[in-house]
N, C-alpha and C. Protein backbone atom coordinates (compact mmCIF):
# COMPACT_ATOMS: atom_id res chain seq x y z
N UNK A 1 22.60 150.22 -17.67
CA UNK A 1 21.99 148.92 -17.45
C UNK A 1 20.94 149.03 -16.35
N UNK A 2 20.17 148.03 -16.25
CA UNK A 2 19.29 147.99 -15.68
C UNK A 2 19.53 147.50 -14.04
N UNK A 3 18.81 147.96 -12.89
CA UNK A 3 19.01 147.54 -11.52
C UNK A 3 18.87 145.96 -11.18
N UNK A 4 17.60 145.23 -12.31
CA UNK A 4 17.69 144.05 -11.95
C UNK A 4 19.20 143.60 -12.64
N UNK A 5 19.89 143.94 -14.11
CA UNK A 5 20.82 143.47 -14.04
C UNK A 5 21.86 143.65 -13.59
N UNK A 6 22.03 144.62 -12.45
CA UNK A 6 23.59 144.89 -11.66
C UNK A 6 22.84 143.79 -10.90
N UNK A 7 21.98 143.46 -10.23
CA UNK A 7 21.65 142.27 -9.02
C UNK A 7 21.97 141.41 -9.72
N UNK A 8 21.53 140.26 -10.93
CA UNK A 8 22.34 139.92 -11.34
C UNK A 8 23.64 139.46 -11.01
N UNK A 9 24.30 140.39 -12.21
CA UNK A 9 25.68 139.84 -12.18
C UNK A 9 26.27 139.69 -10.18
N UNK A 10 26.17 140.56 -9.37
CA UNK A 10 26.08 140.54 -8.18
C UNK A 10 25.61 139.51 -7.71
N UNK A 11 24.60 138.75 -7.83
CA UNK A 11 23.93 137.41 -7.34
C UNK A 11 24.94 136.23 -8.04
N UNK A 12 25.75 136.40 -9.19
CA UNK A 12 26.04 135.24 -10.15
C UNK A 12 27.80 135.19 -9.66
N UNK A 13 28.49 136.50 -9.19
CA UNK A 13 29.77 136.97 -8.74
C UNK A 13 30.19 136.27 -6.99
N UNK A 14 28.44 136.86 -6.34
CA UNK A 14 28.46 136.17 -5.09
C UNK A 14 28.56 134.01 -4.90
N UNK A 15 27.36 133.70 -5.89
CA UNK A 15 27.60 132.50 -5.80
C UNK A 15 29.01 131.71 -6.46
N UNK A 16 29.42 132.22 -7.54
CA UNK A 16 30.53 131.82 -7.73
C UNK A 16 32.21 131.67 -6.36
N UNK A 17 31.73 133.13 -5.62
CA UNK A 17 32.69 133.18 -4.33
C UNK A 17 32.15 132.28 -3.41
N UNK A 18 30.79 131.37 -3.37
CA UNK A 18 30.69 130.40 -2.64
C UNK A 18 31.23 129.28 -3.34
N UNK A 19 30.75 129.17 -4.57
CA UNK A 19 31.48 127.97 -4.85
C UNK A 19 32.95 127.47 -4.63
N UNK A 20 33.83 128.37 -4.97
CA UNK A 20 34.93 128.87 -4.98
C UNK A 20 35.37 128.19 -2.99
N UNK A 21 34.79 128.75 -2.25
CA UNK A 21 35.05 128.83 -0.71
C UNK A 21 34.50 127.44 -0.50
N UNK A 22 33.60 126.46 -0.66
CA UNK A 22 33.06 124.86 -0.72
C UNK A 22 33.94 124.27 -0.78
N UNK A 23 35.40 124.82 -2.17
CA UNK A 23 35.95 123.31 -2.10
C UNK A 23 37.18 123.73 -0.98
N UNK A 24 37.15 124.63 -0.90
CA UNK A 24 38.58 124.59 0.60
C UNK A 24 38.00 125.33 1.59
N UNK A 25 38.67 124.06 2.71
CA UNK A 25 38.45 123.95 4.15
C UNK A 25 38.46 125.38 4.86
N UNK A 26 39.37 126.35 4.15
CA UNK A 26 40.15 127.45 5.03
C UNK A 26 39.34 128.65 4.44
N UNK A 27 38.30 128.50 3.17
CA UNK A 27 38.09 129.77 2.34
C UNK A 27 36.57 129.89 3.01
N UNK A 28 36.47 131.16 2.84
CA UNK A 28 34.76 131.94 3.73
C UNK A 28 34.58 132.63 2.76
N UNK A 29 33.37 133.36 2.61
CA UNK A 29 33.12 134.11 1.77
C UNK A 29 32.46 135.22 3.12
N UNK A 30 32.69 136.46 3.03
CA UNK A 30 32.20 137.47 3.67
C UNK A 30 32.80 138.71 3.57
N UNK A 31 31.97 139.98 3.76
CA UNK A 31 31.26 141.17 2.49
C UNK A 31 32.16 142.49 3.75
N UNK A 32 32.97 143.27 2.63
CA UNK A 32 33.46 144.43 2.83
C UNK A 32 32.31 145.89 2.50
N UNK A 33 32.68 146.81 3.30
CA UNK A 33 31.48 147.79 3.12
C UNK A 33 31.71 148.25 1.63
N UNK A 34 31.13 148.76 1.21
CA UNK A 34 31.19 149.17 -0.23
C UNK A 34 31.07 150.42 -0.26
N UNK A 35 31.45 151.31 -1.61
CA UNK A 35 31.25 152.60 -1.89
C UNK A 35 30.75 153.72 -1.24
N UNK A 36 29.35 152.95 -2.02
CA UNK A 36 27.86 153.45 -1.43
C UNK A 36 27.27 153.29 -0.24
N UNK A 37 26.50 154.40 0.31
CA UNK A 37 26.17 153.83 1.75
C UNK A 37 25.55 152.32 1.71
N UNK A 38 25.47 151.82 2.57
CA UNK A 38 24.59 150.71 3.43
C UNK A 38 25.84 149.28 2.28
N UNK A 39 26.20 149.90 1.00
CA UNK A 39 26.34 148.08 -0.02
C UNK A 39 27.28 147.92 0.45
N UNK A 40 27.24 145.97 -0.04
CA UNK A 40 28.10 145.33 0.70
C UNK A 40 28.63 144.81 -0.82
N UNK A 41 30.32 144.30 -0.59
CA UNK A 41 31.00 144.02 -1.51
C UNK A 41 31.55 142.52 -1.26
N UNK A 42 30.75 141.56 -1.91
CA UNK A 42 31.67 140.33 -1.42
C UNK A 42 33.20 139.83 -1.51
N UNK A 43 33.62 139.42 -0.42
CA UNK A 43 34.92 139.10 -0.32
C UNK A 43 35.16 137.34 -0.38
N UNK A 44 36.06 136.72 -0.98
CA UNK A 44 36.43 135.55 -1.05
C UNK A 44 37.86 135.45 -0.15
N UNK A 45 37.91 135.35 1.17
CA UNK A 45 39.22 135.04 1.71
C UNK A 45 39.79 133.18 2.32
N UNK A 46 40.80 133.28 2.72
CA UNK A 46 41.19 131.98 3.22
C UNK A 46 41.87 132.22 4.28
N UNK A 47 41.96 131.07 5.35
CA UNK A 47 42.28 131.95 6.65
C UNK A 47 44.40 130.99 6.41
N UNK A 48 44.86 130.28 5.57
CA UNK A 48 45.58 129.75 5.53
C UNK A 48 46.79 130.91 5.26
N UNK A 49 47.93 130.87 6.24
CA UNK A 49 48.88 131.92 5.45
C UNK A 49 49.30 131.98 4.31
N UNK A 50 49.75 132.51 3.85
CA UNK A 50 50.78 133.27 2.67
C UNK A 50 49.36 133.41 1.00
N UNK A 51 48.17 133.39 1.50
CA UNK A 51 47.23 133.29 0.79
C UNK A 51 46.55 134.71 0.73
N UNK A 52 45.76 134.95 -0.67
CA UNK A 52 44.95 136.74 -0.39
C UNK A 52 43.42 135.86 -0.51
N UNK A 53 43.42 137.34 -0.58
CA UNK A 53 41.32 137.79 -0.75
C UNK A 53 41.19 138.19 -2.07
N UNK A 54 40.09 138.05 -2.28
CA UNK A 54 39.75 138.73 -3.95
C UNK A 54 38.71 139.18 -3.59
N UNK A 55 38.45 140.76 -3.30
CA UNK A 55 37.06 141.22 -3.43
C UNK A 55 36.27 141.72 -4.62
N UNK A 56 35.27 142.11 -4.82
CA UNK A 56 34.49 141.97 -5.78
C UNK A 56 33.67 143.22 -6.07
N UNK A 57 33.58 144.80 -6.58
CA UNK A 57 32.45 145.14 -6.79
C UNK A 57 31.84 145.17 -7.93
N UNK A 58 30.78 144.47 -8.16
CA UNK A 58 29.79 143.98 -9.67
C UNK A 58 28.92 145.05 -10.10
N UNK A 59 29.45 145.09 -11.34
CA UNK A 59 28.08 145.76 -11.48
C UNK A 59 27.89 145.41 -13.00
N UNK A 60 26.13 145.80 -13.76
CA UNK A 60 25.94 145.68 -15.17
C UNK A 60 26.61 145.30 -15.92
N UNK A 61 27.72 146.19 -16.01
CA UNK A 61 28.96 146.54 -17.43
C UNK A 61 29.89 146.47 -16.84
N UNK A 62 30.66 146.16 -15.82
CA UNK A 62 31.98 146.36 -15.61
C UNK A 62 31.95 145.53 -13.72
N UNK A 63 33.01 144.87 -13.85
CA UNK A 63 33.07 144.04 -12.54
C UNK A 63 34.65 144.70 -12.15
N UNK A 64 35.02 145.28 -10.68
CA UNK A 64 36.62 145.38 -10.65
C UNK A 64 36.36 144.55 -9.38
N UNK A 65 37.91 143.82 -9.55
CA UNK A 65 38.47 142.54 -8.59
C UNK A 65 39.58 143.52 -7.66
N UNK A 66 39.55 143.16 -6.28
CA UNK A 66 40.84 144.16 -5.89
C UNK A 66 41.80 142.49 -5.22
N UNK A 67 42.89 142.79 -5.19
CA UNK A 67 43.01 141.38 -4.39
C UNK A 67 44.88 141.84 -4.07
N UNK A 68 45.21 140.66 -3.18
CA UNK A 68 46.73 141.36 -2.65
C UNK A 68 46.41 142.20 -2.32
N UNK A 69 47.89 143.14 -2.09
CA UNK A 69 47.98 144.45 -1.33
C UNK A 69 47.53 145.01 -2.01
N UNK A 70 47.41 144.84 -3.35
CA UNK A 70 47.40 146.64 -4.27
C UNK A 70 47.02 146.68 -5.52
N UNK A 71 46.64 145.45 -6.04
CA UNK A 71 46.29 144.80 -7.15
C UNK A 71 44.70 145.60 -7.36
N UNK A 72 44.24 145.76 -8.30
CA UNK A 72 42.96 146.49 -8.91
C UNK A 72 42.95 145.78 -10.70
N UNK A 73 41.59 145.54 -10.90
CA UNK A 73 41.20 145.26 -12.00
C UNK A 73 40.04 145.58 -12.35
N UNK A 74 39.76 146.06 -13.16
CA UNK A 74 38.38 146.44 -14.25
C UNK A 74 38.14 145.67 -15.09
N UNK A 75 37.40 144.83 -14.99
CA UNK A 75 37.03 143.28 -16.01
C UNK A 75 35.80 144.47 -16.96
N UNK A 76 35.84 144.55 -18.09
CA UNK A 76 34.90 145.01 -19.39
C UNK A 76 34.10 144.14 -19.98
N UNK A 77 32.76 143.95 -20.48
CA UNK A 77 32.94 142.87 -21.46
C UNK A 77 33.74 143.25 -22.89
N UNK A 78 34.22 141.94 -23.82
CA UNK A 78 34.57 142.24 -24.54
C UNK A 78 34.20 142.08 -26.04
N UNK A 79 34.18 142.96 -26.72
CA UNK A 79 33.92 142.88 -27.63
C UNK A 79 33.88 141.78 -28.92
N UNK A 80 33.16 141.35 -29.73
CA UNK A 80 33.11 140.05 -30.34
C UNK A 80 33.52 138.94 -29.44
N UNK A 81 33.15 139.10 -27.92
CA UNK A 81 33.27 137.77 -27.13
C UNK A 81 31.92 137.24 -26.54
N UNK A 82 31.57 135.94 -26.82
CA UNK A 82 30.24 135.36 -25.98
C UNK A 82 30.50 135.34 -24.56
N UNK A 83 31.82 135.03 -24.13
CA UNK A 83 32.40 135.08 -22.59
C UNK A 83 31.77 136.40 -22.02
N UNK A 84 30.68 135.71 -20.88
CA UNK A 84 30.24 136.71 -19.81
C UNK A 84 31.49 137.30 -18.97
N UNK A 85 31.38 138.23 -18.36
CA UNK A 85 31.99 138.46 -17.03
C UNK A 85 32.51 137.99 -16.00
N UNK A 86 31.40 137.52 -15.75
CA UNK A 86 31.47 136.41 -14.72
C UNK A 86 32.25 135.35 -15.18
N UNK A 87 31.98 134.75 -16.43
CA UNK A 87 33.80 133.59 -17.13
C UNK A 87 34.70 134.00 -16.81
N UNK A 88 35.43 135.60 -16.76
CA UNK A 88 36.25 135.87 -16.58
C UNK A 88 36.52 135.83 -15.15
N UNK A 89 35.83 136.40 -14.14
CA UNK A 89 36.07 136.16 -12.81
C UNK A 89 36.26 134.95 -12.27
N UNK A 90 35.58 133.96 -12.92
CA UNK A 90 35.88 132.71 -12.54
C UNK A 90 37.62 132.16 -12.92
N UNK A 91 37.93 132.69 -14.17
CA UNK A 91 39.13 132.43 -14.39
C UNK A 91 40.55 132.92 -13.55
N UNK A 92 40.37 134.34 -13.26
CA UNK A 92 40.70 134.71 -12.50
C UNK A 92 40.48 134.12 -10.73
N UNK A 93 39.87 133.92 -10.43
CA UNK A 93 39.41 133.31 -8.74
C UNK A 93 40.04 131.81 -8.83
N UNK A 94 39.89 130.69 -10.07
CA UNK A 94 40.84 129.65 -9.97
C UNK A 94 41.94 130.14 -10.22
N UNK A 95 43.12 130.98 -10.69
CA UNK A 95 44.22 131.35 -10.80
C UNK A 95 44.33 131.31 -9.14
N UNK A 96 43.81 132.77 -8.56
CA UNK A 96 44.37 133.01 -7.06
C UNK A 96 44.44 132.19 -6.24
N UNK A 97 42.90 131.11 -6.06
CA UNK A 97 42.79 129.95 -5.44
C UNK A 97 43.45 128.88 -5.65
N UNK A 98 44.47 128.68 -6.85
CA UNK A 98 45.46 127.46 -7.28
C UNK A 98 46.89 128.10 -7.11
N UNK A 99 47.20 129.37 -6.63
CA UNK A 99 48.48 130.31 -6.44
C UNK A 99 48.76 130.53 -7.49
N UNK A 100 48.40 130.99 -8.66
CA UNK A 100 49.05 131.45 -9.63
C UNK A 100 49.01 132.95 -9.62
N UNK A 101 48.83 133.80 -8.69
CA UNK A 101 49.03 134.47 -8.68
C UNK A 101 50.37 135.86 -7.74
N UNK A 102 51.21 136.59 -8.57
CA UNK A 102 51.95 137.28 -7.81
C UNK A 102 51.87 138.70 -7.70
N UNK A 103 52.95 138.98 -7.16
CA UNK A 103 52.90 141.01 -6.84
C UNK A 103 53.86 141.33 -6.39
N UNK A 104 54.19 142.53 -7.01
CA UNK A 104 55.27 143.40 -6.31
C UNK A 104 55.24 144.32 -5.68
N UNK A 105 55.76 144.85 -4.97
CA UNK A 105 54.63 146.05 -4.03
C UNK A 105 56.51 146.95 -3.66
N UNK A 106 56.54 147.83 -3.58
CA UNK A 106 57.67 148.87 -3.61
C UNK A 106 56.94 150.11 -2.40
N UNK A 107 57.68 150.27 -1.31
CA UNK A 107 57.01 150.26 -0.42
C UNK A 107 58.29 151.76 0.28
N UNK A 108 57.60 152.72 0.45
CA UNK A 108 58.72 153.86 1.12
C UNK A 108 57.61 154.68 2.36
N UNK A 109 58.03 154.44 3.44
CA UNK A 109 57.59 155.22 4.67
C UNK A 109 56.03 154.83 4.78
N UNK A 110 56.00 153.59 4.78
CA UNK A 110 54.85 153.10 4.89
C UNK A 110 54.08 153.40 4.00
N UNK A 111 54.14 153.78 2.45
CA UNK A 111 52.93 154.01 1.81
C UNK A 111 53.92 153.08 0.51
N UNK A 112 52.97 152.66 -0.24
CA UNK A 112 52.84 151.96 -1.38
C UNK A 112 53.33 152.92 -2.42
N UNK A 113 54.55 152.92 -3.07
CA UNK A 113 54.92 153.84 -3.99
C UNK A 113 54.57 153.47 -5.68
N UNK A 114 54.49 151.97 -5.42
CA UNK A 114 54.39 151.27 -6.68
C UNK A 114 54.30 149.77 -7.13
N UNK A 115 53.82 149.14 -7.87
CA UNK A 115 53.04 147.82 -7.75
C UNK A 115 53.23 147.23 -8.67
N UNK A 116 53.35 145.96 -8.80
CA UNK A 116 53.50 144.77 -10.37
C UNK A 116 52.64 143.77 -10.17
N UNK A 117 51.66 143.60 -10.87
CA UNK A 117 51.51 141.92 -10.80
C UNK A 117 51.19 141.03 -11.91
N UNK A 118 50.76 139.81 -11.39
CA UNK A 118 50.82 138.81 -12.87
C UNK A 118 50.22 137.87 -12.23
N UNK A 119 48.93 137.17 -13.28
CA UNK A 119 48.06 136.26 -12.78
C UNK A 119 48.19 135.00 -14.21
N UNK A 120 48.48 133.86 -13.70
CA UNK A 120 48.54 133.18 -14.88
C UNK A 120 47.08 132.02 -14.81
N UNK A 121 46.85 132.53 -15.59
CA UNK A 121 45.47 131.43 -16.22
C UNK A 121 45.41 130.12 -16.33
N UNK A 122 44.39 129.24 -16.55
CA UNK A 122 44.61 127.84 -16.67
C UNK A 122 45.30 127.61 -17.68
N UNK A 123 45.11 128.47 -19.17
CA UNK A 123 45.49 128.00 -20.57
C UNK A 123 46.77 128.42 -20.60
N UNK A 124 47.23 128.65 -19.71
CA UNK A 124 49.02 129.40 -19.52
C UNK A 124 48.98 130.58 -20.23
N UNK A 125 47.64 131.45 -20.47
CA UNK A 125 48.01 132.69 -20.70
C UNK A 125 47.90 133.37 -19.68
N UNK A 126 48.92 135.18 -19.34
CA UNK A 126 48.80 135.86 -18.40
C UNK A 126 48.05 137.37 -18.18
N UNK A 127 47.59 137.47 -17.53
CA UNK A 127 46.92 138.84 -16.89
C UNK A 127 48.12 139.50 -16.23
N UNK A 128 48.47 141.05 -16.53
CA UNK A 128 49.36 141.42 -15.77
C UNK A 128 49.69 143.38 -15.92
N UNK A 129 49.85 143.58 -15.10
CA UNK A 129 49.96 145.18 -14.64
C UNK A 129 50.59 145.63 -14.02
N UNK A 130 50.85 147.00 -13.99
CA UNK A 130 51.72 147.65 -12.90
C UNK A 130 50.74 149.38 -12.33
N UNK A 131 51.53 149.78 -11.52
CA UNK A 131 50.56 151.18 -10.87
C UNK A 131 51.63 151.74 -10.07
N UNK A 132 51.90 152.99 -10.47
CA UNK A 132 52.80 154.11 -9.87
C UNK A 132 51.86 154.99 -9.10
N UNK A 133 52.25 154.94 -8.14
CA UNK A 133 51.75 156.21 -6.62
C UNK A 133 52.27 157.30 -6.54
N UNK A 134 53.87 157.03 -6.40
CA UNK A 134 54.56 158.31 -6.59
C UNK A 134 55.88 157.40 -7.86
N UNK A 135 55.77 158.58 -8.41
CA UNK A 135 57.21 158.84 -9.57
C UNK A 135 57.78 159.21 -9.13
N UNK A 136 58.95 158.81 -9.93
CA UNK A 136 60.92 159.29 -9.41
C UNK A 136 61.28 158.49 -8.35
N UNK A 137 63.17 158.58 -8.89
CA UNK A 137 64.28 157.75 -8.00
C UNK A 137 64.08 157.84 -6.75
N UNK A 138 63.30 158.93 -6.47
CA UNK A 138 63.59 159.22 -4.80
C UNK A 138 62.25 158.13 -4.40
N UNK A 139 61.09 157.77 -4.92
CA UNK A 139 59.91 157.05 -4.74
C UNK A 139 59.80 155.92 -4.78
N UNK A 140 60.91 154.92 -4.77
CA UNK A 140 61.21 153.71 -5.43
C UNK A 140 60.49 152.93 -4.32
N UNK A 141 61.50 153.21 -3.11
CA UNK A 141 61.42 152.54 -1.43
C UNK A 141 62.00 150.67 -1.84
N UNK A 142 61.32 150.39 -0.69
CA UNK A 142 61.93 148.88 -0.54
C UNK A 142 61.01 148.12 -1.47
N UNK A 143 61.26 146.82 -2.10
CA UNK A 143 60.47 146.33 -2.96
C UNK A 143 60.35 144.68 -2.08
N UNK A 144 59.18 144.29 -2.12
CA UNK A 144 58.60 143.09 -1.61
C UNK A 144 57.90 142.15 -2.23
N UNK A 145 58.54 141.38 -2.94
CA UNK A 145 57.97 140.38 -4.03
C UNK A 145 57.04 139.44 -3.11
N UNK A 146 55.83 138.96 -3.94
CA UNK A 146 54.85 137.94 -2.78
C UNK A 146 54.14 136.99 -4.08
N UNK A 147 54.54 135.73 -4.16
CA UNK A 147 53.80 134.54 -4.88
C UNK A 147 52.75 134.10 -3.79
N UNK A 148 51.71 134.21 -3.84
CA UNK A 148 50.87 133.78 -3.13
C UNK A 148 50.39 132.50 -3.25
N UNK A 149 50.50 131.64 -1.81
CA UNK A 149 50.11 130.46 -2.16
C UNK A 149 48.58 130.20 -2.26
N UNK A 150 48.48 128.68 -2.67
CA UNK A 150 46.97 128.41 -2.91
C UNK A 150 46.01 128.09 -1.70
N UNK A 151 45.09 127.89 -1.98
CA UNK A 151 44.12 127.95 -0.57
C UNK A 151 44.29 126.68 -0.54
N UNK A 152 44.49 125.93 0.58
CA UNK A 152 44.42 124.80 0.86
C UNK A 152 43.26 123.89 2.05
């Protein structure tokens, strides 16, 4: 794809994380270093407890959301769909911002052994995954369930 269209979707990802941060008191929008030298990756946080961040790196063809402790997503477009990208991020960002979103996080000697989560949509359908760090009984560690509340 083309450079003007990674700016783009990047310009359309960023304003949506303002919109998103307008309607609550507690939400900012401000940019984690990125990858690449000098880029910046916008972040959507809220300063209210028991609440996450959803950061953002955009690009052309493929947008990934990181959010919670450990959560990672690769948004694609999809095939025989008119739904941009950016629809989808939006769907996703009202999920987190209304708490519909959770995680499991399995946790041994301070490192993240292994992860669950589940994001439920407006239409009550769900987004949901898991991610192994380390395998086996011995890798399990302590497990820490977290429903995250909504930004208020």
């Amino acid at each position: 794809m083309t450079e003007t269209t990674h700016d783009s979707v990047y310009d359309e990802v960023l304003a949506l994380f303002h919109e998103a941060a307008a309607r609550f008191e507690c939400a900012h929008v401000e940019f984690s270093p990125g990858p690449a030298a000098g880029s910046q990756l916008p972040k959507l946080s809220c300063s209210a407890n028991g609440t996450t961040s959803i950061t953002a790196m955009p690009g052309a063809d493929q947008i990934d959301l990181y959010l919670g402790r450990d959560t990672w997503l690769e948004l694609f477009p999809k095939r025989r769909s008119k739904e941009p990208l950016v629809g989808r991020v939006k769907a996703i960002v009202d999920a987190v911002t209304t708490g519909r979103f959770e995680e499991i996080v399995w946790e041994k000697g301070g490192r993240i052994t292994r992860s669950k989560w589940r994001i439920t949509l407006a239409d009550g359908s769900c987004l949901s995954g898991s991610e192994w760090r380390l395998r086996g009984p011995l890798f399990s560690g302590h497990k820490r369930s977290t429903a995250y509340l909504p930004y208020a």
